[in-house]
Protein backbone atom coordinates (compact mmCIF):
# COMPACT_ATOMS: atom_id res chain seq x y z
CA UNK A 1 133.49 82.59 104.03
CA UNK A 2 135.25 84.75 101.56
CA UNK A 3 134.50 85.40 98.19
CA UNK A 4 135.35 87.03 95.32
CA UNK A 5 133.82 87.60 92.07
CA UNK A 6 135.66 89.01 88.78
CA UNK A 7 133.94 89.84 85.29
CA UNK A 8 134.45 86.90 83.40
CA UNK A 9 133.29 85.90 79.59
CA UNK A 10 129.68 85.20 80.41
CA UNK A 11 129.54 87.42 83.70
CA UNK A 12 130.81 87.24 87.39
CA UNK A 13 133.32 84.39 88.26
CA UNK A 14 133.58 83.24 91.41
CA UNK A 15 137.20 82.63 93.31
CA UNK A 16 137.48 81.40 96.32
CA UNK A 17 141.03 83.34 97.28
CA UNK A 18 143.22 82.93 100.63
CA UNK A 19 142.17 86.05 102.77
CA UNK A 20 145.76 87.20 102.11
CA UNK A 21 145.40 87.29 98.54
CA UNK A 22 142.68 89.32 97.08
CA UNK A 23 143.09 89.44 93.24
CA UNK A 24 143.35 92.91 91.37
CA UNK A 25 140.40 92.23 89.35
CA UNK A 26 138.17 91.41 91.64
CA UNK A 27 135.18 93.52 91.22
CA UNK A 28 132.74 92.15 94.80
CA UNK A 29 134.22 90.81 97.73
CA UNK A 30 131.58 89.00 99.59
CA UNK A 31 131.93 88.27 103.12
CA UNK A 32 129.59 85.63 104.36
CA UNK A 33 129.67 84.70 108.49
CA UNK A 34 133.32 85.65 108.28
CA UNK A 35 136.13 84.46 110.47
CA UNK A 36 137.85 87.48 112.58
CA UNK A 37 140.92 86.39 110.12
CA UNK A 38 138.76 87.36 107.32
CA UNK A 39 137.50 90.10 107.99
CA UNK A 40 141.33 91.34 109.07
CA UNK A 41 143.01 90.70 106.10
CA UNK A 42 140.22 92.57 104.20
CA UNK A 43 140.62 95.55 105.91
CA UNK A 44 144.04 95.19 105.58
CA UNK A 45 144.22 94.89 101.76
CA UNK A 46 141.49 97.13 101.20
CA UNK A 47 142.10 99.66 103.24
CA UNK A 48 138.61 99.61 104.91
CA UNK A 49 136.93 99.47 108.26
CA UNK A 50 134.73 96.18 108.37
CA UNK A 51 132.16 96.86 110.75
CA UNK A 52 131.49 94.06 113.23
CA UNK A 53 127.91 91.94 113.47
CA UNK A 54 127.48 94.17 116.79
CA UNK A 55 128.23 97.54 115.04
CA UNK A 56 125.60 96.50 111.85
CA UNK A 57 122.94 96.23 114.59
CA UNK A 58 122.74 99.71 115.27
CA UNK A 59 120.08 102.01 114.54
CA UNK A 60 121.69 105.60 114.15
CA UNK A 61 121.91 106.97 110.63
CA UNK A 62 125.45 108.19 111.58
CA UNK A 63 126.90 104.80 112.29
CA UNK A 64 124.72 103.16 108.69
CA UNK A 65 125.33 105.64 106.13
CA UNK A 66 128.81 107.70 106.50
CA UNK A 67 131.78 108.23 103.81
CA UNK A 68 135.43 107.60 105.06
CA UNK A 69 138.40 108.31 103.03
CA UNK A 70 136.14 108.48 99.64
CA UNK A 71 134.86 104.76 100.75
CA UNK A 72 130.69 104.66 101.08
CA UNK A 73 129.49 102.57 104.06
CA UNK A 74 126.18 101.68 104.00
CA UNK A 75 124.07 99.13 106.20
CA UNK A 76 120.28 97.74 105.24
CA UNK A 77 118.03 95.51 107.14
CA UNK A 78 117.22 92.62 104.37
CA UNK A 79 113.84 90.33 105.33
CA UNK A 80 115.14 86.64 105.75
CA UNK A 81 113.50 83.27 106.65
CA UNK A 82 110.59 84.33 105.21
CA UNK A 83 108.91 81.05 104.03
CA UNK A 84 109.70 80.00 107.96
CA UNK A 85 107.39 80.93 111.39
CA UNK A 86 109.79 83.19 112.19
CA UNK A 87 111.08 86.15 109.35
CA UNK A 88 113.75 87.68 110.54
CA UNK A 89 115.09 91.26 109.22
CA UNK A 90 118.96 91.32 109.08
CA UNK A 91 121.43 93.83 108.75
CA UNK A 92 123.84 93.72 105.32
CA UNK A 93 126.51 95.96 105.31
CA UNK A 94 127.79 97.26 101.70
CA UNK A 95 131.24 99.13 101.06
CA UNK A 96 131.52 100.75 98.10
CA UNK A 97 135.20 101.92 96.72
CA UNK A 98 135.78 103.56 94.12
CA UNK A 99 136.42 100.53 91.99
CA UNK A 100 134.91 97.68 93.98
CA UNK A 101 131.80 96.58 96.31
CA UNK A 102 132.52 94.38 99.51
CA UNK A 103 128.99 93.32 101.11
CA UNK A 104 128.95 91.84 104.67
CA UNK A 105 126.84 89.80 106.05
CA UNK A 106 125.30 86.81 108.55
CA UNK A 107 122.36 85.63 105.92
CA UNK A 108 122.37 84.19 103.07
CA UNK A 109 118.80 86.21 101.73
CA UNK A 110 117.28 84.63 98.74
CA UNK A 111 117.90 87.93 96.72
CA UNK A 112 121.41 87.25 96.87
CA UNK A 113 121.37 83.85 95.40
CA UNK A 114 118.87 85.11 92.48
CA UNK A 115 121.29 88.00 91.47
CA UNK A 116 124.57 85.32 91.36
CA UNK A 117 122.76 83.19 89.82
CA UNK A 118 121.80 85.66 86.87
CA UNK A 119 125.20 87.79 87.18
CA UNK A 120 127.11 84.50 86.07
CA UNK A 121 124.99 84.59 83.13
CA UNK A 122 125.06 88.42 81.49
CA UNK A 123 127.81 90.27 81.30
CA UNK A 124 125.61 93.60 81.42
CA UNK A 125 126.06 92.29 85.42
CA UNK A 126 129.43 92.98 85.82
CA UNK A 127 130.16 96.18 84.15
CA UNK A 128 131.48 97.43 87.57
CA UNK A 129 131.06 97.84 91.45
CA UNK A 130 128.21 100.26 91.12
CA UNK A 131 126.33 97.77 88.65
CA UNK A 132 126.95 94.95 90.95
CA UNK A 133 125.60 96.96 94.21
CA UNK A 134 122.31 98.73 91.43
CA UNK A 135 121.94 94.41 90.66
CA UNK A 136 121.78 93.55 94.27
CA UNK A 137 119.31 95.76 95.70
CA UNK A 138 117.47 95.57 92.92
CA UNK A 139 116.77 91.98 93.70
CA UNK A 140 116.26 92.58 97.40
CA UNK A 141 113.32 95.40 96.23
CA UNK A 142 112.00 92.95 94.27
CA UNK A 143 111.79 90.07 96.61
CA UNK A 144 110.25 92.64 99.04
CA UNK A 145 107.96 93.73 96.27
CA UNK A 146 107.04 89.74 96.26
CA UNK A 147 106.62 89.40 100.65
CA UNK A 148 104.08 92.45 100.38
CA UNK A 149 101.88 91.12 97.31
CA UNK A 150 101.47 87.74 99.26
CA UNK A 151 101.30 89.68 102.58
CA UNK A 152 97.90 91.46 100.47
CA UNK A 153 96.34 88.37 98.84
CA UNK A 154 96.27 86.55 102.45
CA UNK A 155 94.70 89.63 104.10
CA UNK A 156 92.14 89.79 100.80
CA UNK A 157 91.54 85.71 101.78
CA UNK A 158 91.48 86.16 105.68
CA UNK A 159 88.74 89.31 104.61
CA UNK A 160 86.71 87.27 102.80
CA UNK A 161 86.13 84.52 104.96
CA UNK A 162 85.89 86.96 108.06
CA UNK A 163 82.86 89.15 106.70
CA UNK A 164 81.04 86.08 104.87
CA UNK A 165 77.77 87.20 103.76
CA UNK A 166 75.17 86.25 106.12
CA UNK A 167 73.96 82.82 103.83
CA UNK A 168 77.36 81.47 104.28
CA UNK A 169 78.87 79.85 107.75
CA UNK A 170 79.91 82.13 110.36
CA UNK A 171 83.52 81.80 111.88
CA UNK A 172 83.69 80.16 115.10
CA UNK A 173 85.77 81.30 117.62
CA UNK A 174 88.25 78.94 117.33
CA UNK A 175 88.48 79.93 113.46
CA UNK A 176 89.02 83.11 114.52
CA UNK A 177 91.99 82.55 116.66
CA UNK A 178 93.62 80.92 113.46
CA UNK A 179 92.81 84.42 111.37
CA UNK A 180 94.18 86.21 114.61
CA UNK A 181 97.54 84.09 114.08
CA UNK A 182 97.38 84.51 110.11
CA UNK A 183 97.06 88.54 110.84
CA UNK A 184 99.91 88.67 113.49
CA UNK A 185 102.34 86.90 111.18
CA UNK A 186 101.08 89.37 107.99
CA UNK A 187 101.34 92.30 110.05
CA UNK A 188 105.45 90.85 111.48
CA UNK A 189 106.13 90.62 107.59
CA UNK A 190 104.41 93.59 106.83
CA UNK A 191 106.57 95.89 109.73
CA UNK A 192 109.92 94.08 108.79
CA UNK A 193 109.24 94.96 104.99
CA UNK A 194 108.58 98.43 106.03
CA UNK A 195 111.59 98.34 108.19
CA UNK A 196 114.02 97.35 105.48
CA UNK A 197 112.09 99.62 102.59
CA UNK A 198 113.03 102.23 104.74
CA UNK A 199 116.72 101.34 105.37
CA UNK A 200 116.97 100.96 101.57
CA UNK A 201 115.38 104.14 100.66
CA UNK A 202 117.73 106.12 102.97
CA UNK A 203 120.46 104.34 101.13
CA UNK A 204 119.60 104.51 97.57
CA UNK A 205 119.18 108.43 98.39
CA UNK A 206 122.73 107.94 99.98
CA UNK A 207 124.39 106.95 97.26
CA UNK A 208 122.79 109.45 94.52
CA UNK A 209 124.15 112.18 96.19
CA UNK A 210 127.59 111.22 96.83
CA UNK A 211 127.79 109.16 93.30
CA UNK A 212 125.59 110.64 90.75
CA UNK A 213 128.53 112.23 89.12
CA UNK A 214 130.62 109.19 88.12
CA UNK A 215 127.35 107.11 87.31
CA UNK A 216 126.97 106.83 82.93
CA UNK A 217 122.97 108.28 82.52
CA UNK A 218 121.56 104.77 82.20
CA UNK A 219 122.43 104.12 85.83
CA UNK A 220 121.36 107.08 86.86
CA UNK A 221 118.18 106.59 85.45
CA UNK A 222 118.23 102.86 87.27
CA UNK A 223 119.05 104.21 90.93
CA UNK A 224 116.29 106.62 90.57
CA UNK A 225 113.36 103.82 89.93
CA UNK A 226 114.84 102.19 92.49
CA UNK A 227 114.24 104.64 95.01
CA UNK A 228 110.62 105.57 92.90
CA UNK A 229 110.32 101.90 94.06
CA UNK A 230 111.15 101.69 97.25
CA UNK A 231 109.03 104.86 97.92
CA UNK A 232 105.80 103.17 96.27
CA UNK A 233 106.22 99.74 98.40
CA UNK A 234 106.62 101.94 101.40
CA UNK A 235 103.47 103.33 100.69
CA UNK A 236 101.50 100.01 100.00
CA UNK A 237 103.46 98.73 103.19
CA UNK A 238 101.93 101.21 105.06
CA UNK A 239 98.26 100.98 103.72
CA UNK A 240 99.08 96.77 104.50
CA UNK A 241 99.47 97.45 108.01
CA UNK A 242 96.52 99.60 108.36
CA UNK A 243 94.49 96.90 106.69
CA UNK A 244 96.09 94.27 108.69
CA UNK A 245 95.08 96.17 112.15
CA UNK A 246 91.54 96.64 111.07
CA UNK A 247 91.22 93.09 110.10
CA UNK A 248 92.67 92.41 113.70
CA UNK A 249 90.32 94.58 115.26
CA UNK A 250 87.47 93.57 113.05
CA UNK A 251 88.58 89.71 114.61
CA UNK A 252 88.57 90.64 118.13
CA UNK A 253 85.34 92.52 117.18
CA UNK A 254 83.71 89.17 116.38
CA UNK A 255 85.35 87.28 119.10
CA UNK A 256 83.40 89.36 121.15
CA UNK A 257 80.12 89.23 119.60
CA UNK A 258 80.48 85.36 119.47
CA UNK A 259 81.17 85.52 123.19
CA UNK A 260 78.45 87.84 124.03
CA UNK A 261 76.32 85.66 121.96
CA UNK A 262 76.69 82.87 124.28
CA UNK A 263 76.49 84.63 127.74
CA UNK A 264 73.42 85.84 126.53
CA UNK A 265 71.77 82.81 125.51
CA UNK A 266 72.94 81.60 129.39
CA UNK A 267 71.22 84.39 130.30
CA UNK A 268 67.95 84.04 128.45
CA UNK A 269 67.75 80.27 129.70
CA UNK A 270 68.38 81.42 133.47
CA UNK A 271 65.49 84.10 132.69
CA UNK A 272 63.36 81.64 131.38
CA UNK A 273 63.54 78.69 134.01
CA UNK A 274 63.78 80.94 137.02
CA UNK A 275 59.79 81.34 137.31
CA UNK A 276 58.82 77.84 136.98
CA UNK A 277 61.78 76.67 139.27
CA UNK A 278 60.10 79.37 141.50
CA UNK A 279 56.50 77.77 141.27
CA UNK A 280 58.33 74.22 141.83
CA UNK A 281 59.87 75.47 144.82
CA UNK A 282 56.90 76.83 146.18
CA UNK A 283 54.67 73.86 145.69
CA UNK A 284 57.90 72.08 147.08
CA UNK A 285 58.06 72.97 150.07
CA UNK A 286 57.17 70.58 153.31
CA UNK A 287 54.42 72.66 155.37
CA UNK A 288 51.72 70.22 156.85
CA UNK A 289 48.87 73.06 156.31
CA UNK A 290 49.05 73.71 152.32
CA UNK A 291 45.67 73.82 151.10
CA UNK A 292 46.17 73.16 147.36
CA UNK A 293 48.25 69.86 148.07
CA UNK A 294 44.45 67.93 149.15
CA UNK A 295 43.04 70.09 145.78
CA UNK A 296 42.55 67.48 143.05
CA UNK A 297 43.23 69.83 140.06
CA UNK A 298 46.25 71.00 142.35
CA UNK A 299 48.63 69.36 140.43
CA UNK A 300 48.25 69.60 137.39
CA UNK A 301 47.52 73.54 138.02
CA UNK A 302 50.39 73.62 138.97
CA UNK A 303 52.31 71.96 135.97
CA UNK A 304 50.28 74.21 133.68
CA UNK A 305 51.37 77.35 135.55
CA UNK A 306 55.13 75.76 134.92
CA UNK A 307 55.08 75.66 131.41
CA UNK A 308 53.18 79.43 131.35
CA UNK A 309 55.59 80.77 133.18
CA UNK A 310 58.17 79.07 131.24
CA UNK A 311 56.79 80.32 127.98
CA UNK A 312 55.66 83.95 128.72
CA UNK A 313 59.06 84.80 129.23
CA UNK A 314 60.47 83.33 126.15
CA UNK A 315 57.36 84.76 123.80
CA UNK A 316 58.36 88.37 125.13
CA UNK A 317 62.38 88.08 124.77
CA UNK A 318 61.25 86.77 121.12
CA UNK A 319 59.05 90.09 120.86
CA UNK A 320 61.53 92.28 121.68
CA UNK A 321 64.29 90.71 119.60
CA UNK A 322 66.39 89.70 122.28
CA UNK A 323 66.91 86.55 120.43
């Protein structure tokens, strides 16, 4: 899909133009899931290289943030799906000219769809192509601001039910292997945050050195928290994923202790029946010459010396604290 969006009376105004006709005025072309015809006649018109979904997948800085013919490419990875099981972090590709921003891209993020929807209110908006691209990423820090503070407050929950005071119920260890699941997701959203704080910061610096000098002060000032931004969520991202692997340790840690707990109380019951079953078997056996089988106290001599032997061994795991 291809679509373009020119400053209008109350902000951005969305056409929907023939790929062979790209108005004048047009200040963003967005490219959403193009077609290959598309993505041709932009290049075309524009003059621009279009990179392809395979060529926004790659990692090198070289091939994400390069300048061609005075024209800026830069690629970011963008967290997606993120109310879903499965977040996703994908690549968005923004071209900036010297009078106009073309974005490409496979997702539809919700930042996106938060800036439009504000742009086609305020004019302030759609001043031009580097207000447009300051308005965009803006919203993506934002929304990644907003994955990280609920990334936190589910860690602070999972904590607090993990290490409940010893009054309250202890996790069981099928509990626990919810928590585990809660921490792996957390600690997926956490990495792909990181991932695409990263991506943006590199960016953000990116475009401050190449643009500074054609950007009014006021924007100037606006890239620059931006990237104070992106710095300060990459440092809470990082302190998140420390907290989320010692919470997933700290999980494991109990799984253990639970299962330990149980082997041992096995153990103790083996310990504690293995003398009496001894006696029984003893007194058990079928010999014809076994003087304490004609006894009459033989019996119940021997039941008694069940039960002692049953309970001496119990009395000194309890007096040791074995138990």
């Amino acid at each position: 899909m291809l679509n373009c969006y020119v400053p209008g009376a109350q902000g951005l105004t969305r056409l929907e133009p023939p790929p062979a006709n790209i108005p004048e005025a047009c200040l963003w072309v967005d490219l959403l899931e193009p077609t290959l015809e598309e993505e041709r006649a932009v290049e075309r018109l524009l003059a621009i290289d279009v990179p392809s979904r395979e060529e926004m997948r790659e990692i090198e800085t070289s091939n994400r943030l390069y300048e061609e013919d005075g024209t800026l490419h830069m690629t970011a990875n963008v967290v997606t799906k993120i109310d879903t099981e499965r977040p996703e972090s994908a690549a968005i590709t923004f071209i900036l000219t010297q009078n106009r921003l073309i974005t490409n891209r496979y997702v539809d993020p919700l930042p996106f769809r938060h800036f439009l929807s504000y742009a086609e209110r305020h004019t302030a908006a759609a001043g031009s192509a580097l207000v447009i691209l300051a308005g965009l990423l803006e919203a993506i820090i934002e929304r990644t601001a907003d994955v990280l503070e609920r990334v936190g407050q589910d860690l602070d929950d999972l904590s607090a039910g993990v290490f409940a005071s010893a009054a309250g119920p202890r996790p069981r260890a099928r509990d626990l292997r919810g928590v585990m699941e809660r921490i792996g997701r957390d600690g997926d959203l956490t990495s792909k945050s990181r991932e695409s704080l990263v991506t943006l910061g590199r960016q953000l610096t990116f475009i401050q050195q190449l643009r500074a000098a054609q950007m009014p002060n006021e924007l100037r000032a606006r890239f620059r928290s931006l990237s104070r931004d992106v710095l300060a969520l990459s440092d809470h991202a990082s302190f998140l994923a420390n907290k989320s692997s010692f919470m997933l340790q700290a999980t494991l840690g109990l799984i253990n202790i639970e299962q330990n707990n149980i082997i041992k109380i096995f153990s103790v019951v083996a310990a504690v029946f293995l003398p009496p079953t001894l006696i029984a078997s003893i007194y058990g056996m079928n010999f014809r010459f076994m003087p304490e089988l004609q006894w009459p106290l033989g019996y119940p001599l021997a039941l008694a010396a069940i039960v002692v032997s049953a309970v001496l061994p119990y009395w000194f795991f309890r007096r040791r604290g074995w138990l």
